[in-house]
Each structure stands twice: as C-alpha cells, then as structure tokens.
C-alpha atoms as a PDB file:
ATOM      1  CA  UNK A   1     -19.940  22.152 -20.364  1.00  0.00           C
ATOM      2  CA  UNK A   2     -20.066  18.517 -18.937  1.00  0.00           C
ATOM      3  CA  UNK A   3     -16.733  16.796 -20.955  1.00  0.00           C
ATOM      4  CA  UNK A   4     -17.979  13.691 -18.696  1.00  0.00           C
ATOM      5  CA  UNK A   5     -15.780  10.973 -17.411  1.00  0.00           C
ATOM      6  CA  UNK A   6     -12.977   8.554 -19.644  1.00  0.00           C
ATOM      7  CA  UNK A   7     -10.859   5.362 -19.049  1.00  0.00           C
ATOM      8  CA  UNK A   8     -12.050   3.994 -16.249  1.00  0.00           C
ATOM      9  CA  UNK A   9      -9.721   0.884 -14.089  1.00  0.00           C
ATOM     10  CA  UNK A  10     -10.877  -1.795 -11.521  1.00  0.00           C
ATOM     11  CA  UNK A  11      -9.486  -3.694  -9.542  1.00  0.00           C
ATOM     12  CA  UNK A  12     -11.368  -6.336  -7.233  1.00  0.00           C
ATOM     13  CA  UNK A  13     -10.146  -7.505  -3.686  1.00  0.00           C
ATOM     14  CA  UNK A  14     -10.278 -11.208  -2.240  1.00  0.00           C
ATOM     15  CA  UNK A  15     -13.584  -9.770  -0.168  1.00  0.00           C
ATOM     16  CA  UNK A  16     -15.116  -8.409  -3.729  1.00  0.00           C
ATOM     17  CA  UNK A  17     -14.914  -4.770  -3.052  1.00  0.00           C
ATOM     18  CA  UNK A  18     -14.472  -3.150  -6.080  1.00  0.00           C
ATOM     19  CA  UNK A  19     -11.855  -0.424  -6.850  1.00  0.00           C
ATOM     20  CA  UNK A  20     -12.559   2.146  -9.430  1.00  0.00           C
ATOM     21  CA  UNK A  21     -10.360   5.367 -10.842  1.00  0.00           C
ATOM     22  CA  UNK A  22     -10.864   7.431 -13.517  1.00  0.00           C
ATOM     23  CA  UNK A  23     -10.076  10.592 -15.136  1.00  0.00           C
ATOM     24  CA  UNK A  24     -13.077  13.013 -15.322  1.00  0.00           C
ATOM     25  CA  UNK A  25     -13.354  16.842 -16.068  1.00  0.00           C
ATOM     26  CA  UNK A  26     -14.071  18.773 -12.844  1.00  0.00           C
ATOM     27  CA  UNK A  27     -14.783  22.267 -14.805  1.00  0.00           C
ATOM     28  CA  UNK A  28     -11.600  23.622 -14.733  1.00  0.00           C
ATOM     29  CA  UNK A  29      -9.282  20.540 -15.893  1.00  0.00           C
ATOM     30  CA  UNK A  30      -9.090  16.719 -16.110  1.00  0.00           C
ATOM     31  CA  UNK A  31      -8.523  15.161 -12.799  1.00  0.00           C
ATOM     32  CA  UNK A  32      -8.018  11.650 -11.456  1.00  0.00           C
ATOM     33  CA  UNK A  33     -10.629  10.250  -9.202  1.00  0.00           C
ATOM     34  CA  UNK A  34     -10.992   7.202  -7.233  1.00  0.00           C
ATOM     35  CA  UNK A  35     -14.281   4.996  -5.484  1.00  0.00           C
ATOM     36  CA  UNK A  36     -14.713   1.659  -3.396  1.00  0.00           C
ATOM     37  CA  UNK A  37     -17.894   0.147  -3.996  1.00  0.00           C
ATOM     38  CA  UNK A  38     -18.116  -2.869  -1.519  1.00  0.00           C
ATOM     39  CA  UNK A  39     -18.769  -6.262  -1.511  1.00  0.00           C
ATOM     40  CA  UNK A  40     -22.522  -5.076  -1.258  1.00  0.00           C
ATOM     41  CA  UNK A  41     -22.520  -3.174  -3.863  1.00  0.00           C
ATOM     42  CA  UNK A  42     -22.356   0.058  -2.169  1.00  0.00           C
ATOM     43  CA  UNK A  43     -20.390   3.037  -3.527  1.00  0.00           C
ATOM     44  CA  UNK A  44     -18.551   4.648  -1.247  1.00  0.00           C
ATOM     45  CA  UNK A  45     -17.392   8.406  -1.827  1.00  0.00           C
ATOM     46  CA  UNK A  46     -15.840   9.678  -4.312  1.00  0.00           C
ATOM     47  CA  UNK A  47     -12.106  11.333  -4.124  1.00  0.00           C
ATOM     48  CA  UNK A  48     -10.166  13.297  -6.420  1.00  0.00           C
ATOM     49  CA  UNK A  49      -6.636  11.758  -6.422  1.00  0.00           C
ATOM     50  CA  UNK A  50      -4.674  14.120  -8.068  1.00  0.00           C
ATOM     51  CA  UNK A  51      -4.991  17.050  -5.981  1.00  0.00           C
ATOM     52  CA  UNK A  52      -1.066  18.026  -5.297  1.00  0.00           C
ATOM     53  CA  UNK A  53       1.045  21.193  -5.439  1.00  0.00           C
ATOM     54  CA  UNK A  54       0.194  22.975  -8.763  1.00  0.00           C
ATOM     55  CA  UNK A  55      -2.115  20.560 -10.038  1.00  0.00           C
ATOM     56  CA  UNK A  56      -4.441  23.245 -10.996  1.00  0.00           C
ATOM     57  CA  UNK A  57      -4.591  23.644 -14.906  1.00  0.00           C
ATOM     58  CA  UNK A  58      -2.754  20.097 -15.441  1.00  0.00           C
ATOM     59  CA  UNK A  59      -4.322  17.696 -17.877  1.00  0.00           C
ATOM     60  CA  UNK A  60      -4.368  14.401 -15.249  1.00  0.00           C
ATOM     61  CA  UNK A  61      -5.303  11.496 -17.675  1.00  0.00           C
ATOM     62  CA  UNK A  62      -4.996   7.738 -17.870  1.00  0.00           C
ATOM     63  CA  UNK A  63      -4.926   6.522 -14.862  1.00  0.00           C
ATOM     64  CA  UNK A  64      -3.834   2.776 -13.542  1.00  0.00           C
ATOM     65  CA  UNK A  65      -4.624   1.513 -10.155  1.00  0.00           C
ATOM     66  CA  UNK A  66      -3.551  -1.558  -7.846  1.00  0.00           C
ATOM     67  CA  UNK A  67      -4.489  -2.692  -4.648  1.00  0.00           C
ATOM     68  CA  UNK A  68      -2.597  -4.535  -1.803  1.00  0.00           C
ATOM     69  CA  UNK A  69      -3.930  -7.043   0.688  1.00  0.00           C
ATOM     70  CA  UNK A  70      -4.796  -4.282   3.386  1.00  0.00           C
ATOM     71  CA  UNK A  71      -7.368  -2.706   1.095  1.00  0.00           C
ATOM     72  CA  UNK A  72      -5.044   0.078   0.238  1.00  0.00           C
ATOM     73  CA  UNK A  73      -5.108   1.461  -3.167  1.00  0.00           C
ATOM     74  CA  UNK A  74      -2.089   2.809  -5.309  1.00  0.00           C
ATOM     75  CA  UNK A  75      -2.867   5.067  -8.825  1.00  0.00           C
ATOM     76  CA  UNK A  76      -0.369   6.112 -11.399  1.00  0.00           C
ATOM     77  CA  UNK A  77      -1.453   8.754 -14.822  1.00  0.00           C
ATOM     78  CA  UNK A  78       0.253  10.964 -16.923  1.00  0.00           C
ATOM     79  CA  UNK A  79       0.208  14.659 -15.701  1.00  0.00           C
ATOM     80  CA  UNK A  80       0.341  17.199 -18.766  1.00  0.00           C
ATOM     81  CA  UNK A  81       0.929  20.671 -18.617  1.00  0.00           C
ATOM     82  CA  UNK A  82       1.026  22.670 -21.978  1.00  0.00           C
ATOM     83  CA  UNK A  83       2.200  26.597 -22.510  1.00  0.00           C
ATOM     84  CA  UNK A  84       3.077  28.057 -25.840  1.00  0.00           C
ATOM     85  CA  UNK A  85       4.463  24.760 -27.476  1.00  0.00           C
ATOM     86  CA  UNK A  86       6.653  23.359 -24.645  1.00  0.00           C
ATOM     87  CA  UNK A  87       4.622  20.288 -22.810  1.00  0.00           C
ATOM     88  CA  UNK A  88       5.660  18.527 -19.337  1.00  0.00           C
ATOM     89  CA  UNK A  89       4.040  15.257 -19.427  1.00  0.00           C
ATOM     90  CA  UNK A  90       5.421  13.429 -15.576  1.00  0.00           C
ATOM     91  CA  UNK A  91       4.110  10.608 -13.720  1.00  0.00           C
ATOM     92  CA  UNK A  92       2.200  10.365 -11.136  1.00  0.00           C
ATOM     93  CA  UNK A  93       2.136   7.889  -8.121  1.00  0.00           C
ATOM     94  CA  UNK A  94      -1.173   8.399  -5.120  1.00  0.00           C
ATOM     95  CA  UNK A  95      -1.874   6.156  -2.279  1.00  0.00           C
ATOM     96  CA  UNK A  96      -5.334   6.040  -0.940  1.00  0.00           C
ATOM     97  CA  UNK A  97      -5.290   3.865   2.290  1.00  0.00           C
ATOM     98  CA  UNK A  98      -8.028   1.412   3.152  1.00  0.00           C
ATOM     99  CA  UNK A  99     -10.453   3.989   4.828  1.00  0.00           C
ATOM    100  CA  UNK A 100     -10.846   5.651   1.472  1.00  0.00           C
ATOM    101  CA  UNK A 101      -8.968   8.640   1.936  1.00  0.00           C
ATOM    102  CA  UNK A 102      -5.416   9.871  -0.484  1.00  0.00           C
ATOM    103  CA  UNK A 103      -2.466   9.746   1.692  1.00  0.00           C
ATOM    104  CA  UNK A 104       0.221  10.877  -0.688  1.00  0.00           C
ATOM    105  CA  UNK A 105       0.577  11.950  -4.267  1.00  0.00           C
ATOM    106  CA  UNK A 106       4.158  12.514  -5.851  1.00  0.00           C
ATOM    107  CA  UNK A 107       5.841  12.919  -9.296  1.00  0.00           C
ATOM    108  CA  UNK A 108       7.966   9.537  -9.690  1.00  0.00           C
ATOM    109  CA  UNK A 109       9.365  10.500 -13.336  1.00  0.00           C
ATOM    110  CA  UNK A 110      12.243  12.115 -11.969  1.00  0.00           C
ATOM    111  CA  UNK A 111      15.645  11.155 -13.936  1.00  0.00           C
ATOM    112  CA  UNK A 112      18.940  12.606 -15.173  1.00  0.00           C
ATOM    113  CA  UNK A 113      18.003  14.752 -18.932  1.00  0.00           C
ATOM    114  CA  UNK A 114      14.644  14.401 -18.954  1.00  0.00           C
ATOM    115  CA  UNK A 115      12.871  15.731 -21.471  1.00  0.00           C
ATOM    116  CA  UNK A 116       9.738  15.732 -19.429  1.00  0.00           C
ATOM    117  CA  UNK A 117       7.816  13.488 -21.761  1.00  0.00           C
ATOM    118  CA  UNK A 118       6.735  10.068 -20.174  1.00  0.00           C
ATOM    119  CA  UNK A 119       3.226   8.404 -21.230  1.00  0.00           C
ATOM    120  CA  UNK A 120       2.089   4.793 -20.365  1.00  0.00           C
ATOM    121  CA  UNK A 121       2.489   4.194 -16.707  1.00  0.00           C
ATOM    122  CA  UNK A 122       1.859   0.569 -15.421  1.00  0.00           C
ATOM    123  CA  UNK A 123       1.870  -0.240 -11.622  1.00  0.00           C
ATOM    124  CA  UNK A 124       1.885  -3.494 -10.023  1.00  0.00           C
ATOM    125  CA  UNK A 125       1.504  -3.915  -6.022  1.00  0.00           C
ATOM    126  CA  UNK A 126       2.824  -6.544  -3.923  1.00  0.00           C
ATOM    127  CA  UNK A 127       0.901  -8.285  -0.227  1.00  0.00           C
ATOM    128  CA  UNK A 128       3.048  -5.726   1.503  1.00  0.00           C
ATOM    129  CA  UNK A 129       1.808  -2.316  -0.301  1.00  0.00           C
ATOM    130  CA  UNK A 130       5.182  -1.876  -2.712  1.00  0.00           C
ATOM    131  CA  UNK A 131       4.490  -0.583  -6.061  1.00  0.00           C
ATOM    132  CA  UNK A 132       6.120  -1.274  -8.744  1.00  0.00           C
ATOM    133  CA  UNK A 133       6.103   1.313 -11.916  1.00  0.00           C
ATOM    134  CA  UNK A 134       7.188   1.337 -15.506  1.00  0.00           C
ATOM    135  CA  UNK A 135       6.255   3.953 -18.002  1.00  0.00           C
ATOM    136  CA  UNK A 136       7.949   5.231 -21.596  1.00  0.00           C
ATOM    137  CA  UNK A 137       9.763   8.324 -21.356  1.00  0.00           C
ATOM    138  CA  UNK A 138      12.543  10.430 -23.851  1.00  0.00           C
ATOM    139  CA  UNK A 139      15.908  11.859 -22.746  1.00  0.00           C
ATOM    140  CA  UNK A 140      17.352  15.303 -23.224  1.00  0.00           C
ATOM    141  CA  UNK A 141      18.642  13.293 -26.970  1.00  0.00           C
ATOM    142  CA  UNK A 142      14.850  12.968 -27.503  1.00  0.00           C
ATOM    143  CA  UNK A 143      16.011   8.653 -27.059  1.00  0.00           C
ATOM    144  CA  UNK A 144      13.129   6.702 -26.217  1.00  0.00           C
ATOM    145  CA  UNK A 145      13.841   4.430 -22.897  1.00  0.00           C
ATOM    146  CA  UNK A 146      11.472   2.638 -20.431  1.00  0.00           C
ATOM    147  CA  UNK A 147      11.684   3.404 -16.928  1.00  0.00           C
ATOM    148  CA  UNK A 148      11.129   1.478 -14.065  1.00  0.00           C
ATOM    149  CA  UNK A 149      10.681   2.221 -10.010  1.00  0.00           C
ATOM    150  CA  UNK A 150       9.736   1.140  -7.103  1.00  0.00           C
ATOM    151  CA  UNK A 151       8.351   2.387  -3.910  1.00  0.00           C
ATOM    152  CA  UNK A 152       9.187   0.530  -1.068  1.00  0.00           C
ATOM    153  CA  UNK A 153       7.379   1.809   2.381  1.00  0.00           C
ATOM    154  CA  UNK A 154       7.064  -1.968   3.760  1.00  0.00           C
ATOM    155  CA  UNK A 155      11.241  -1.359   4.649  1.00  0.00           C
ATOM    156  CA  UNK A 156      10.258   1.751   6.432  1.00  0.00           C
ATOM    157  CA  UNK A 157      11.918   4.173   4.525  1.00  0.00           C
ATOM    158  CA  UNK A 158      10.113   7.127   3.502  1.00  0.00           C
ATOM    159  CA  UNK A 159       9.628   7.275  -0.119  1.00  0.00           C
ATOM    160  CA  UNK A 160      11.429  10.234  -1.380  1.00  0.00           C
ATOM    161  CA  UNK A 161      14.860   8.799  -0.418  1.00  0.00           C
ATOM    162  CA  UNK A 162      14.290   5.247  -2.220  1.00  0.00           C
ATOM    163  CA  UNK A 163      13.163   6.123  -5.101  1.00  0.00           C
ATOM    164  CA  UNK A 164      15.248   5.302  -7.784  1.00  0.00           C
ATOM    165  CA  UNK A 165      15.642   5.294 -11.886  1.00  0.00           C
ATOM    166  CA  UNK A 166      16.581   2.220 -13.720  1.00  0.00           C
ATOM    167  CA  UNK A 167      17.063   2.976 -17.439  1.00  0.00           C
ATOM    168  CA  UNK A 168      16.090  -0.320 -19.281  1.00  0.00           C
ATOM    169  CA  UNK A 169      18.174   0.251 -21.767  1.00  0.00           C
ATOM    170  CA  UNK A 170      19.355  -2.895 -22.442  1.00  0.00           C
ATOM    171  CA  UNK A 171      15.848  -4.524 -24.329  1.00  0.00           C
ATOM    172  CA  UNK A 172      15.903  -1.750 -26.395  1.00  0.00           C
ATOM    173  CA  UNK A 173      19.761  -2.084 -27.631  1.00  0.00           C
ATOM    174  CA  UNK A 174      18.992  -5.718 -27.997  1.00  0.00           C
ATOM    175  CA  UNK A 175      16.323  -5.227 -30.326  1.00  0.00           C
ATOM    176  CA  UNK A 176      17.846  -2.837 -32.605  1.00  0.00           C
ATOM    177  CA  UNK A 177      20.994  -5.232 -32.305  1.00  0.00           C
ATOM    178  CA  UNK A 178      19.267  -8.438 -33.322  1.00  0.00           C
ATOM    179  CA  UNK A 179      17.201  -6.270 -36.055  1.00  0.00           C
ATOM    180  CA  UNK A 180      20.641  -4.932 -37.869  1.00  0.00           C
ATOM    181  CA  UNK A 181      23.107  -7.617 -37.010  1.00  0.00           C
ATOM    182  CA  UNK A 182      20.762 -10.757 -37.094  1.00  0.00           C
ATOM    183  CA  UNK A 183      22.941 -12.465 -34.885  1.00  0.00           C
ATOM    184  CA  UNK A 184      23.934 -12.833 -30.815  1.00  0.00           C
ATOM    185  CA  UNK A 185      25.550 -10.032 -29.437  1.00  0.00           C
ATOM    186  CA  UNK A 186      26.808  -9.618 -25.926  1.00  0.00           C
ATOM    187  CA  UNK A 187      26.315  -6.596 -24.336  1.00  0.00           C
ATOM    188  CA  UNK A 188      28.569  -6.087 -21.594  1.00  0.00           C
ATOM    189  CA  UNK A 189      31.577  -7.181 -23.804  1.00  0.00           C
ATOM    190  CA  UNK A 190      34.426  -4.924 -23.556  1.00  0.00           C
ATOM    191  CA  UNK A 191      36.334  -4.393 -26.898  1.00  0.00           C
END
C-alpha cells in the first residue's frame, strides 16, 4: 500500500538550487526525506533524513528545512512514537552538508519534566550554519510553553554540550496577565 508523500518544504539558494524535504511512507513508517535539484533543474538523489537510533516504527512527520550560505541543509519534524495510549512526540534536528549527504540527526526537545509532547518545530539558519529552533511543547503539569534552541557549531563546540532550553515563559504569562488584569504588569517585580 503506497500512503504516498505529504508536506513538502523548499528552500532556494542565491545560485537557485532548490532544496526539498518531505515526509513520505517508506512501507514500514513515515520518514523524512530530503533532495537538491540544481540550478539546472536536475534532481539530485534522494536521502532519508531521519534514519537515527530507534527510528524504526516512529511516525517522522512535518518536516521544516533551512539552508546556510555553504549549501548545507538543516531539517527539524516531530518524531511520534505511540504504544498502548502513552505517545512520545520529540524533535528532531538533521544536517545534510553541501555534497548531499546527512551528517547528524539528534533529538533537541530535551528539557527538565517533559511530558514528551512537542509539535510545531520552526528552524531558522544563519551565513555561518547555526540553527535556530522553536517548537510548542507541555511540562510534566501538562503547561503549555514554547521552547527555543540553538545549535551553534560555527564556535566549534560540538553540539551536544551547547545545547540548551530556554522556557519562553514570559509571552505566555503576559498574555494571560493583560487578558485578566487589563492593565501593565511587571514581571520581574518582587513583592
């Protein structure tokens, strides 16, 4: 049974190579896959992105993509794995450098009481390769927050020791606060 391929995302270079990912069924599950088609309007080969450590049997879906100056390419989805009523839904982050092929794939929603249920990521890359994430996600208190980070490799430090969790809180507190209160409130005041 052919389930076929959904949401596709482009994103176009200075040169006018085209970058394309996707999420398509493979047989098994849904997957994330990725293609350059160049300037010429050739299409080049076709990866699957979201090959990692137990991806087999996850739901990979929704995927966004960015590129950087260098031709490199940088995807974020939703993951979703489902077992007798208890879902993990993480985040996803994969580099594919300019040649075409993945480099690295790793979870980003890591954060203190997770309840393992993000959706919605958005990724933005800067000249120098650095992506920058934010995606919805609920707490252990089933709280609604948005979550932003960033990956950093152009200050040569690997990944998994900059990555780091800022709760935007705040937006969310000032909305409810300006929705009951109808008037200013500062946050940071101590009482």
């Amino acid at each position: 049974m052919d389930l076929g391929d959904f949401y596709p995302q482009i994103k176009v270079d200075r040169l006018g190579n085209s970058y394309v990912a996707w999420q398509g069924f493979d047989g098994n599950d849904w997957e994330i896959y990725w293609v350059k088609i160049d300037a010429s309007q050739i299409c080049g080969q076709v990866q699957k992105v979201s090959n990692y450590l137990g991806s087999t049997g996850r739901f990979d879906l929704y995927p966004q993509i960015a590129i950087d100056a260098s031709g490199n390419s940088y995807i974020t989805w939703v993951s979703s794995d489902c077992h007798f009523d208890q879902c993990e839904i993480e985040i996803y982050w994969a580099k594919i450098g300019a040649a075409g092929k993945p480099e690295r794939v790793q979870k980003i929603s890591y954060y203190p009481n997770s309840l393992h249920f993000n959706l919605n990521p958005r990724i933005a890359v800067n000249i120098d390769g650095n992506s920058y994430i934010t995606w919805a996600g609920k707490d252990a208190l089933r709280d609604d927050h948005i979550f932003f980070t960033a990956l950093l490799p152009s200050r040569g430090l690997a990944l998994k020791e900059i990555i780091e969790m800022i709760v935007i809180t705040v937006v969310i507190v000032i909305i409810a606060i300006v929705i009951l209160r109808k008037k200013p409130y500062l946050i940071s005041e101590k009482k």
